[in-house]
C-alpha atoms as a PDB file:
ATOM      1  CA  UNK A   1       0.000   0.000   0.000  1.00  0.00           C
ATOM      2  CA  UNK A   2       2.577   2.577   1.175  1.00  0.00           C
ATOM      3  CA  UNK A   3       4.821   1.726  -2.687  1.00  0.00           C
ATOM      4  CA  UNK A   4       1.500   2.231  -4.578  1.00  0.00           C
ATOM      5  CA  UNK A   5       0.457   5.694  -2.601  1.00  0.00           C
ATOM      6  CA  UNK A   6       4.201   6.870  -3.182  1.00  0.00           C
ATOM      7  CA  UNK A   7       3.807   6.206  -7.220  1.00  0.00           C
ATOM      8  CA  UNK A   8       0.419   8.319  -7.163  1.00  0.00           C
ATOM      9  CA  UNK A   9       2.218  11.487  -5.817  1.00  0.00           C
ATOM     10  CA  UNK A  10       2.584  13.418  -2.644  1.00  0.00           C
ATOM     11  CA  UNK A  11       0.081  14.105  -0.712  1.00  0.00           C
ATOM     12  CA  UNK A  12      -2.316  11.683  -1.933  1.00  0.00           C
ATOM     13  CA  UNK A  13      -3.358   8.928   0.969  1.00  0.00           C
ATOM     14  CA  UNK A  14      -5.218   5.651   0.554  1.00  0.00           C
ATOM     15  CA  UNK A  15      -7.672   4.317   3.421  1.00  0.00           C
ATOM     16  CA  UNK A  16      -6.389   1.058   4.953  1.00  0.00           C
ATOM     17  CA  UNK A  17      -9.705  -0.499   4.040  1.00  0.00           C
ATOM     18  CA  UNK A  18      -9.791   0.440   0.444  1.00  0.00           C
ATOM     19  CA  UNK A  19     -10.643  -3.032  -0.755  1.00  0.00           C
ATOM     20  CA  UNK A  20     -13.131  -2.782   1.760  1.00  0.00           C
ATOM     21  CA  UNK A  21     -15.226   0.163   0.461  1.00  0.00           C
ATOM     22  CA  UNK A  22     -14.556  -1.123  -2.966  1.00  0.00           C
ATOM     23  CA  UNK A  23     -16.671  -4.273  -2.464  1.00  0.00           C
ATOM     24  CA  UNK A  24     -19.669  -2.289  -0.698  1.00  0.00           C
ATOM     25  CA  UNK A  25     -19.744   0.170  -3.310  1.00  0.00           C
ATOM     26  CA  UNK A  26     -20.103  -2.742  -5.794  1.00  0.00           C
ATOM     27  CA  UNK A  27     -22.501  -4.544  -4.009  1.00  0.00           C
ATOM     28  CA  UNK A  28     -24.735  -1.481  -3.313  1.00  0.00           C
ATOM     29  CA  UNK A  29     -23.806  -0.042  -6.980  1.00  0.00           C
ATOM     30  CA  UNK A  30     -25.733  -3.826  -8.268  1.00  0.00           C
ATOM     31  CA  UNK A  31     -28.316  -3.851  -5.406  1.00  0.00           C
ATOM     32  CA  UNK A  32     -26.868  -6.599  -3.608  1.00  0.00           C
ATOM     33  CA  UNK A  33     -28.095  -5.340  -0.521  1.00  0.00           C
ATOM     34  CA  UNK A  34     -28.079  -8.156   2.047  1.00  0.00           C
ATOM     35  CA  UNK A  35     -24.802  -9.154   1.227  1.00  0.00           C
ATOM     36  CA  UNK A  36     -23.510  -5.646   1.759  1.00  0.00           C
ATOM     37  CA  UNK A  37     -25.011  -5.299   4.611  1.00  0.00           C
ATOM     38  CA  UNK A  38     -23.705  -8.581   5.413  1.00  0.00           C
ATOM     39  CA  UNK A  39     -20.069  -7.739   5.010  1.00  0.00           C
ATOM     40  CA  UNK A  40     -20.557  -4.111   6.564  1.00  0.00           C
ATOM     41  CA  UNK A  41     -22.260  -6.106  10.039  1.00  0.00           C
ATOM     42  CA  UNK A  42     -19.290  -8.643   9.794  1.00  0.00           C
ATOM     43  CA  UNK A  43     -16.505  -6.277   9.748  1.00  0.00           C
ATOM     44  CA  UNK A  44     -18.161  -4.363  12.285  1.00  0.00           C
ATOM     45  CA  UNK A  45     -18.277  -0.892  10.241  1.00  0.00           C
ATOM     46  CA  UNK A  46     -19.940   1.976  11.871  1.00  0.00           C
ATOM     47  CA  UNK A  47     -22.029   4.533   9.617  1.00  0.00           C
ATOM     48  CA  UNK A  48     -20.757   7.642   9.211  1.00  0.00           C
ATOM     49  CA  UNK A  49     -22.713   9.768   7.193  1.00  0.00           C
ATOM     50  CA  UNK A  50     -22.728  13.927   6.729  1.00  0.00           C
ATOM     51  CA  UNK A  51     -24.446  16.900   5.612  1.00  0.00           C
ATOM     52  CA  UNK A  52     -22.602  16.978   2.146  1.00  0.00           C
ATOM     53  CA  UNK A  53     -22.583  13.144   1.647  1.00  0.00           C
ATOM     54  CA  UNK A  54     -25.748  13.782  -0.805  1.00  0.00           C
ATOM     55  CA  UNK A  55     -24.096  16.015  -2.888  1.00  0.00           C
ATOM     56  CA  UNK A  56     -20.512  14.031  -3.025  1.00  0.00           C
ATOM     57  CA  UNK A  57     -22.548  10.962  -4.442  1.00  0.00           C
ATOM     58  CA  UNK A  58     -24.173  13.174  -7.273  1.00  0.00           C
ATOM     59  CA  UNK A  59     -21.074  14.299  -9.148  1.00  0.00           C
ATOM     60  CA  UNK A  60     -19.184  12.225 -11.763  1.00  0.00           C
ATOM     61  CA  UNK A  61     -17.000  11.792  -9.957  1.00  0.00           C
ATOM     62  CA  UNK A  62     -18.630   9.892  -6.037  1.00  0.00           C
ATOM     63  CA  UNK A  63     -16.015   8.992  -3.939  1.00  0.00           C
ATOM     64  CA  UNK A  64     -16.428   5.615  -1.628  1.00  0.00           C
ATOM     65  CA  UNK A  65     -18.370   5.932   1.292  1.00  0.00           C
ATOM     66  CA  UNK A  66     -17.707   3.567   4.831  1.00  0.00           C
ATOM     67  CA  UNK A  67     -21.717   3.976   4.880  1.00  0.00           C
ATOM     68  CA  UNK A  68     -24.363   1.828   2.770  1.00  0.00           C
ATOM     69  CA  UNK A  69     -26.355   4.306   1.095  1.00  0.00           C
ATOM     70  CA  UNK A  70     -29.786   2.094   1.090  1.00  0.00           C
ATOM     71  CA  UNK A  71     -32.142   5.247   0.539  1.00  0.00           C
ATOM     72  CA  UNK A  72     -30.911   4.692  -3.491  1.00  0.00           C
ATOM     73  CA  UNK A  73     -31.097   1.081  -3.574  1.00  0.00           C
ATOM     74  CA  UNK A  74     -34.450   0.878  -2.214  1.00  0.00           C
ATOM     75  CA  UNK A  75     -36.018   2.089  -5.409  1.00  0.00           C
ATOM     76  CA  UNK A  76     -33.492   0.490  -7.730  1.00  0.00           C
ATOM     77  CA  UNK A  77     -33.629  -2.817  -6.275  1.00  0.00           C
ATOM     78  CA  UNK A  78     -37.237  -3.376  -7.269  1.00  0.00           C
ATOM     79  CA  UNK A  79     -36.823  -2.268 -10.892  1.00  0.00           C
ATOM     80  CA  UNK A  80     -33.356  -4.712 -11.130  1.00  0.00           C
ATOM     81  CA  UNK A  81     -34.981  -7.202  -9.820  1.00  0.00           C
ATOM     82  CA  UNK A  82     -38.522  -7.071 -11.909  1.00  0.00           C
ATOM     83  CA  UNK A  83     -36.410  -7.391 -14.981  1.00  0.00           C
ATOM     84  CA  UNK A  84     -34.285 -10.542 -13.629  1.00  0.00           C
ATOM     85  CA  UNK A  85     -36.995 -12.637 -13.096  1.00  0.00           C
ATOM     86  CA  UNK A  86     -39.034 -11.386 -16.741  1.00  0.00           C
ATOM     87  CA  UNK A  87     -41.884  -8.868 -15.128  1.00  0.00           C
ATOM     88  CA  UNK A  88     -40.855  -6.081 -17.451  1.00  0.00           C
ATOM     89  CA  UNK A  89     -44.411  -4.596 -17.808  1.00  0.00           C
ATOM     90  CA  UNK A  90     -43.896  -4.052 -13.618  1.00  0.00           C
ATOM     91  CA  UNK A  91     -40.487  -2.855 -14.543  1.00  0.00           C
ATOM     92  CA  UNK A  92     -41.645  -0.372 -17.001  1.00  0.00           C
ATOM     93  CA  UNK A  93     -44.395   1.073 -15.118  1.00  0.00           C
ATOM     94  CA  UNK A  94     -41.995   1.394 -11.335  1.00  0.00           C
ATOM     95  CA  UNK A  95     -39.595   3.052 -13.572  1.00  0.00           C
ATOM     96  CA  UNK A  96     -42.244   5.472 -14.925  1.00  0.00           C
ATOM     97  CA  UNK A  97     -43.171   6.345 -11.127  1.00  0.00           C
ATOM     98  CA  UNK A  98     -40.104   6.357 -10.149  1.00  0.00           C
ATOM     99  CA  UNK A  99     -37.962   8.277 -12.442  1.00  0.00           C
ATOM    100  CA  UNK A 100     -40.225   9.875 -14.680  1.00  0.00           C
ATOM    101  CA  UNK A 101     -39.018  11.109 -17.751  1.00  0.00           C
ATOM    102  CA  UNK A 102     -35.868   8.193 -17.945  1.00  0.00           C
ATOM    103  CA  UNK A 103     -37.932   6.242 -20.897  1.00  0.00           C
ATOM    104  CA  UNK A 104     -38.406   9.312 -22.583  1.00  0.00           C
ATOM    105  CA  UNK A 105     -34.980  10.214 -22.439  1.00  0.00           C
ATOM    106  CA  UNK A 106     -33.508   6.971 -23.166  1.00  0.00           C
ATOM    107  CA  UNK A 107     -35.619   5.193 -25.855  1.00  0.00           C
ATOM    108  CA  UNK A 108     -32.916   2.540 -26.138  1.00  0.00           C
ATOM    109  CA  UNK A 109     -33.330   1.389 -22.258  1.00  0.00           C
ATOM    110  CA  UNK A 110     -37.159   0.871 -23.064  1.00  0.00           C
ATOM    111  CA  UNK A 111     -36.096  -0.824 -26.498  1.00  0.00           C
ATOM    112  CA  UNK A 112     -34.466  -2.933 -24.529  1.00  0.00           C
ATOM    113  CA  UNK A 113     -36.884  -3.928 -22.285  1.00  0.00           C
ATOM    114  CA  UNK A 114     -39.827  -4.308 -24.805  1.00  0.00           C
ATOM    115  CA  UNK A 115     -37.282  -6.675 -26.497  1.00  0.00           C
ATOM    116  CA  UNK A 116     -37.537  -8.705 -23.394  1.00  0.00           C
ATOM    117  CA  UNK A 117     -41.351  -8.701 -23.493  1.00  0.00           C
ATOM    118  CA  UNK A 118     -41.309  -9.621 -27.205  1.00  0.00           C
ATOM    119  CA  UNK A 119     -38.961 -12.562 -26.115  1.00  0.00           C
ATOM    120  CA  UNK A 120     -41.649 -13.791 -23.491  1.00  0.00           C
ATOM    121  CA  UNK A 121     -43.817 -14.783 -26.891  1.00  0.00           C
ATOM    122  CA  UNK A 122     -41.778 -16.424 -28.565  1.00  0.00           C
ATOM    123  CA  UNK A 123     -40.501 -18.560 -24.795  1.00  0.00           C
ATOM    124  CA  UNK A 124     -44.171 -19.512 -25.291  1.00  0.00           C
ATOM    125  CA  UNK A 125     -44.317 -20.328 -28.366  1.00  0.00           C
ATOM    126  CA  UNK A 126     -47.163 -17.747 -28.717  1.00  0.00           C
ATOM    127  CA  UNK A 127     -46.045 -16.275 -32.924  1.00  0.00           C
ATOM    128  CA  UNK A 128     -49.211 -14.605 -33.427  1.00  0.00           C
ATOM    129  CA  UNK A 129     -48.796 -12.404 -29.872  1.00  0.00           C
ATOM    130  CA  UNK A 130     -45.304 -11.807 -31.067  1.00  0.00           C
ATOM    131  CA  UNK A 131     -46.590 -10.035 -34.402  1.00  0.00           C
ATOM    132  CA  UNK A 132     -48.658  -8.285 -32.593  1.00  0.00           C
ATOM    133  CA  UNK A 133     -46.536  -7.048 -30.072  1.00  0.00           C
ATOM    134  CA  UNK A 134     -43.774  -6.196 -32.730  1.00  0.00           C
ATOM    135  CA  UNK A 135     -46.506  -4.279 -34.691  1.00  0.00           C
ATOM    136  CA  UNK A 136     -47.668  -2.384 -31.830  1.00  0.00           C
ATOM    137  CA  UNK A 137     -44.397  -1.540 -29.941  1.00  0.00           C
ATOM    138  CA  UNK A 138     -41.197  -2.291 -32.228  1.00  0.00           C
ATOM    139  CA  UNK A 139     -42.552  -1.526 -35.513  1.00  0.00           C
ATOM    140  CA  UNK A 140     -41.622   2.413 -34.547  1.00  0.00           C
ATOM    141  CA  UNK A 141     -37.517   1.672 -33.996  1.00  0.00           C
ATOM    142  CA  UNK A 142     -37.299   0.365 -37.928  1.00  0.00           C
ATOM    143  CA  UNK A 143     -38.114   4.135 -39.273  1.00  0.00           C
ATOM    144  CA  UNK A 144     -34.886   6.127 -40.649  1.00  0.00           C
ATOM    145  CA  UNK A 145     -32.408   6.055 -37.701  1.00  0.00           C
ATOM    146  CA  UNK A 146     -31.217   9.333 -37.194  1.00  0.00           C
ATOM    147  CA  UNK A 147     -28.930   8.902 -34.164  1.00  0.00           C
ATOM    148  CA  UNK A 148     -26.219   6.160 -33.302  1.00  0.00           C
ATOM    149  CA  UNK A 149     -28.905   4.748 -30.276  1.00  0.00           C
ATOM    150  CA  UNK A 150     -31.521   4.698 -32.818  1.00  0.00           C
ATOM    151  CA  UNK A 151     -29.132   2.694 -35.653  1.00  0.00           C
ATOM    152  CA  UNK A 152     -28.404   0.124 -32.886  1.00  0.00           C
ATOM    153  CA  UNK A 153     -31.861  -0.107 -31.870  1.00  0.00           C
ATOM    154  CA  UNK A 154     -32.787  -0.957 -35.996  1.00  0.00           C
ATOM    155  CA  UNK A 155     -30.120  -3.147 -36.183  1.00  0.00           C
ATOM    156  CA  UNK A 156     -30.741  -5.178 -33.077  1.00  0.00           C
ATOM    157  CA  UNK A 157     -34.773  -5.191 -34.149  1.00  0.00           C
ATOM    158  CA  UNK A 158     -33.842  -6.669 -37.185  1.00  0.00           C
ATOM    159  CA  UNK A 159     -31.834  -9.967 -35.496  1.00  0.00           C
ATOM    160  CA  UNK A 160     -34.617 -10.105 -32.932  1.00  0.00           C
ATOM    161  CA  UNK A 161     -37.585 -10.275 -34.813  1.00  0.00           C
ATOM    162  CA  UNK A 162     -36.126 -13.088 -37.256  1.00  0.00           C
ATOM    163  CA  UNK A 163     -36.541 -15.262 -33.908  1.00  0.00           C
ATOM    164  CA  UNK A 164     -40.442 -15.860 -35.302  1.00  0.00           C
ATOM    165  CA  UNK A 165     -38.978 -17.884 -38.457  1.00  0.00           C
ATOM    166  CA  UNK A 166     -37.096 -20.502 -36.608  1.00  0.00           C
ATOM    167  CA  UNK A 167     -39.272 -23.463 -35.938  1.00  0.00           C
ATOM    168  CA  UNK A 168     -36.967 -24.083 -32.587  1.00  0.00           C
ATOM    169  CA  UNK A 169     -35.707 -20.318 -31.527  1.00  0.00           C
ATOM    170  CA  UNK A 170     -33.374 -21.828 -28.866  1.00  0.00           C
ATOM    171  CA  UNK A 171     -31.017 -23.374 -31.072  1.00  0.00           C
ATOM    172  CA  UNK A 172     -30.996 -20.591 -33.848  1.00  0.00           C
ATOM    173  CA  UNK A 173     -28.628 -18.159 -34.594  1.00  0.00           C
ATOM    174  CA  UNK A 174     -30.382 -15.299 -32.514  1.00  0.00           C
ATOM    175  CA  UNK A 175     -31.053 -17.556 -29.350  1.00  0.00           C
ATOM    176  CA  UNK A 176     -29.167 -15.477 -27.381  1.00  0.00           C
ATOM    177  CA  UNK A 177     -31.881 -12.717 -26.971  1.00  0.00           C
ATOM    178  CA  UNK A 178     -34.023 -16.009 -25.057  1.00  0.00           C
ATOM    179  CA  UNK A 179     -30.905 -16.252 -22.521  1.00  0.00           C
ATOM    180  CA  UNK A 180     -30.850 -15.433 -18.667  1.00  0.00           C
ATOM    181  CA  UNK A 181     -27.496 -13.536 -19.719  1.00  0.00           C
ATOM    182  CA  UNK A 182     -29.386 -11.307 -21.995  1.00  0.00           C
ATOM    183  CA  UNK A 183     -31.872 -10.527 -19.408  1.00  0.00           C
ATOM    184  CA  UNK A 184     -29.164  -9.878 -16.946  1.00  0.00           C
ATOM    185  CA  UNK A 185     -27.338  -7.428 -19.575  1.00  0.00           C
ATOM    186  CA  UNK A 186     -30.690  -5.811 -19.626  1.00  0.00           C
ATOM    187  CA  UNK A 187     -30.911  -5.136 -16.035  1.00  0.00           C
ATOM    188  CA  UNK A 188     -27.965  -3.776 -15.849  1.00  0.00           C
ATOM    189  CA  UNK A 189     -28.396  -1.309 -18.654  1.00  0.00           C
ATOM    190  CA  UNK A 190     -31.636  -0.532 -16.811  1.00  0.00           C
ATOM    191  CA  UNK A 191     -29.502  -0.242 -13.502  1.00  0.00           C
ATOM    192  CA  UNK A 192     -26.903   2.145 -15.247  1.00  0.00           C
ATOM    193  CA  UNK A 193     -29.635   4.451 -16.392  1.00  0.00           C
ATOM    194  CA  UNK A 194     -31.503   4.840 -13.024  1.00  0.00           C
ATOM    195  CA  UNK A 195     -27.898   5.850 -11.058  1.00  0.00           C
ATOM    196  CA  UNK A 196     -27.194   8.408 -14.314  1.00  0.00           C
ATOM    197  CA  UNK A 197     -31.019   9.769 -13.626  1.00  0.00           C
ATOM    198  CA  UNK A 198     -29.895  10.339 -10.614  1.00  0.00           C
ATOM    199  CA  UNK A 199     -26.734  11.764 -11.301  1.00  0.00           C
ATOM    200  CA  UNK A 200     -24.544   9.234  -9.964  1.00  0.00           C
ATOM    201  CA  UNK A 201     -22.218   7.454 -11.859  1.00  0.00           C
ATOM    202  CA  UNK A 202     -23.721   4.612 -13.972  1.00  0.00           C
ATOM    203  CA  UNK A 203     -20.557   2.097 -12.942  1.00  0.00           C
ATOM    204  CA  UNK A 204     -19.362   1.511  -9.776  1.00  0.00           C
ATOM    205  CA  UNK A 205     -15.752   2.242  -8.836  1.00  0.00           C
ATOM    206  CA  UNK A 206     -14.607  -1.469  -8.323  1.00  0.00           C
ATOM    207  CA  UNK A 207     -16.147  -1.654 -12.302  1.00  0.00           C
ATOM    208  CA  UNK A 208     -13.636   1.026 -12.875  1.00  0.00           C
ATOM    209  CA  UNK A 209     -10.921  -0.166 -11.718  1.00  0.00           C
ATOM    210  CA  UNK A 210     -10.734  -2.971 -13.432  1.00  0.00           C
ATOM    211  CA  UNK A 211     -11.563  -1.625 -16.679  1.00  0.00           C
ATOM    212  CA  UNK A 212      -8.211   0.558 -16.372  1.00  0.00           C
ATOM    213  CA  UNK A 213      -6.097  -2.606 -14.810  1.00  0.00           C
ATOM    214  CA  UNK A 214      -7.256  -4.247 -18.566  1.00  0.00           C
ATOM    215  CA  UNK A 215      -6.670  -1.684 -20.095  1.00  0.00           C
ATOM    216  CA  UNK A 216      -3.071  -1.052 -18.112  1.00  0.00           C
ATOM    217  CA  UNK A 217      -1.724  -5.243 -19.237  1.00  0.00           C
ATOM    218  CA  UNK A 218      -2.928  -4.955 -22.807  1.00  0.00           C
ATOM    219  CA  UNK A 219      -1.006  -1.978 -23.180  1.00  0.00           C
ATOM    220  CA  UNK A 220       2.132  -4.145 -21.939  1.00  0.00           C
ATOM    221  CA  UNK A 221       1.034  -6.999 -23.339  1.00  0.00           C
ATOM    222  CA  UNK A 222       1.249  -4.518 -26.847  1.00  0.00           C
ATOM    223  CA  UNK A 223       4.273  -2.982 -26.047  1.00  0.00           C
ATOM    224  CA  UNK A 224       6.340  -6.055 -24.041  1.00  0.00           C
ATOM    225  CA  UNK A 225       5.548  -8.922 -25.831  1.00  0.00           C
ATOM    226  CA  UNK A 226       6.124 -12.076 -24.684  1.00  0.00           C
ATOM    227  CA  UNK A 227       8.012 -10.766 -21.468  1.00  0.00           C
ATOM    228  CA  UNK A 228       4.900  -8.572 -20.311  1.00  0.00           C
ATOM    229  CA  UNK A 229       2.816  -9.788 -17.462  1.00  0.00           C
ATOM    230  CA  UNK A 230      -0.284 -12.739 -18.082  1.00  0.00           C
ATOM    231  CA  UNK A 231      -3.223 -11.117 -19.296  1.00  0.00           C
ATOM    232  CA  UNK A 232      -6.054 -10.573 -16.720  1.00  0.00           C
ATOM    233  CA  UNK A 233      -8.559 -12.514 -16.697  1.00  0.00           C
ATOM    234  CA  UNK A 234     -10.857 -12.320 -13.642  1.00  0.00           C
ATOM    235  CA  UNK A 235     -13.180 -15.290 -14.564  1.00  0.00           C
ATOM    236  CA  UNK A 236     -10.496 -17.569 -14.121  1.00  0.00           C
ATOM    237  CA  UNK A 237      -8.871 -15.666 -11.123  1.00  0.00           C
ATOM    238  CA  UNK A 238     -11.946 -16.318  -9.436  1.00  0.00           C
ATOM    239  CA  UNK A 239     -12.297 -20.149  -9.933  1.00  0.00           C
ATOM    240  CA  UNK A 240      -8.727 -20.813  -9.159  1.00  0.00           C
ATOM    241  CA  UNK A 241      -9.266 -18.940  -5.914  1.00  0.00           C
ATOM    242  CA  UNK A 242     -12.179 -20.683  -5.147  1.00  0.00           C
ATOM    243  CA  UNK A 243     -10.311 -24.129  -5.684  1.00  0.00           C
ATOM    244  CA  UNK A 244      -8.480 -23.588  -3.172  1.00  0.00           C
END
């Protein structure tokens, strides 16, 4: 700890329980709120919170907090989890009344959501409710895209609504859109929103971090070659660990 504070400069001090703060951030960050609070009873961490904590979460650039900041979970969770387990009509609708205007503002979150709905058909094996459903709801994202959201949104619409031609959907080319990894991709695009509606950053710090530690050993891996460190992979990281 004391090599890598002396490489980021004078002056410039990291808390002893760093690692700490960066798992609760994460966990609250993905509304994994009983095993944050959890870890925060286990370690025996006392609240702290203060007048300008509010405002310190709001810019781009939140710090970590020693405090679990449940008030913004409470209305996230419900939405996250609505969309994990396939009730995106409750989804849609707790979003509306919760953060009005997000929808609007973001027609590729709701594209993405209605996708899951339109998925829901085809799961049971309902094609003419699918039609329908793409008529009523996705027929709109195929006009002249304008914007790079709206080409993605086209260009995704076309792949998903090929799913009705394939006499088994789960085995076709496109049978990713039916997976729980889809859904969970959703959520957290629906998750990232909500925070940015709120004006809090849409990943959490731990997400961060490791996006610039990738970033860090391909740029070795580019300039070292063969002597640079092994790439990072934190899939496999895990499992070894976990052998153990």
């Amino acid at each position: 700890m004391e090599d890598l504070e002396s490489e980021l400069g004078q002056g410039v001090q990291l808390p002893d329980n760093i690692g700490l703060q960066l798992v609760l951030s994460y966990c609250v960050h993905n509304c994994y709120t009983k095993t944050a609070q959890a870890i925060e009873q286990s370690c025996a961490l006392t609240p702290q919170r203060t007048p300008n904590d509010r405002e310190e979460r709001g810019g781009s650039q939140a710090g970590i907090h020693t405090h679990l900041d449940l008030d913004d979970v409470n209305y996230r969770a419900p939405i996250y989890n609505h969309v994990l387990e396939g009730n995106v009509e409750e989804a849609i609708n707790l979003t509306n009344k919760s953060a009005p205007g997000l929808l609007t503002s973001r027609p590729d979150v709701h594209f993405d959501l209605l996708t899951l709905q339109f998925t829901k058909f085809i799961q049971d094996s309902d094609v003419l409710g699918a039609l329908r459903f793409a008529q009523q709801h996705l027929h709109r994202y195929l006009k002249t895209a304008t914007t790079t959201q709206e080409r993605i949104c086209a260009e995704k619409l076309q792949d998903l609504i090929t799913l009705i031609a394939y006499g088994d959907p789960f085995v076709s080319p496109v049978a990713e859109f039916l997976t729980p990894d889809y859904r969970q991709r959703v959520a957290d695009t629906v998750n990232g929103s909500l925070l940015s509606h709120t004006h809090r950053p849409s990943q959490a710090p731990l997400e961060r971090l490791l996006q610039h530690t990738t970033a860090t050993r391909d740029r070795l891996l580019t300039e070292m070659g063969p002597s640079a460190p092994a790439r990072f992979n934190l899939r496999a990281d895990v499992k070894n660990f976990c052998a153990c």
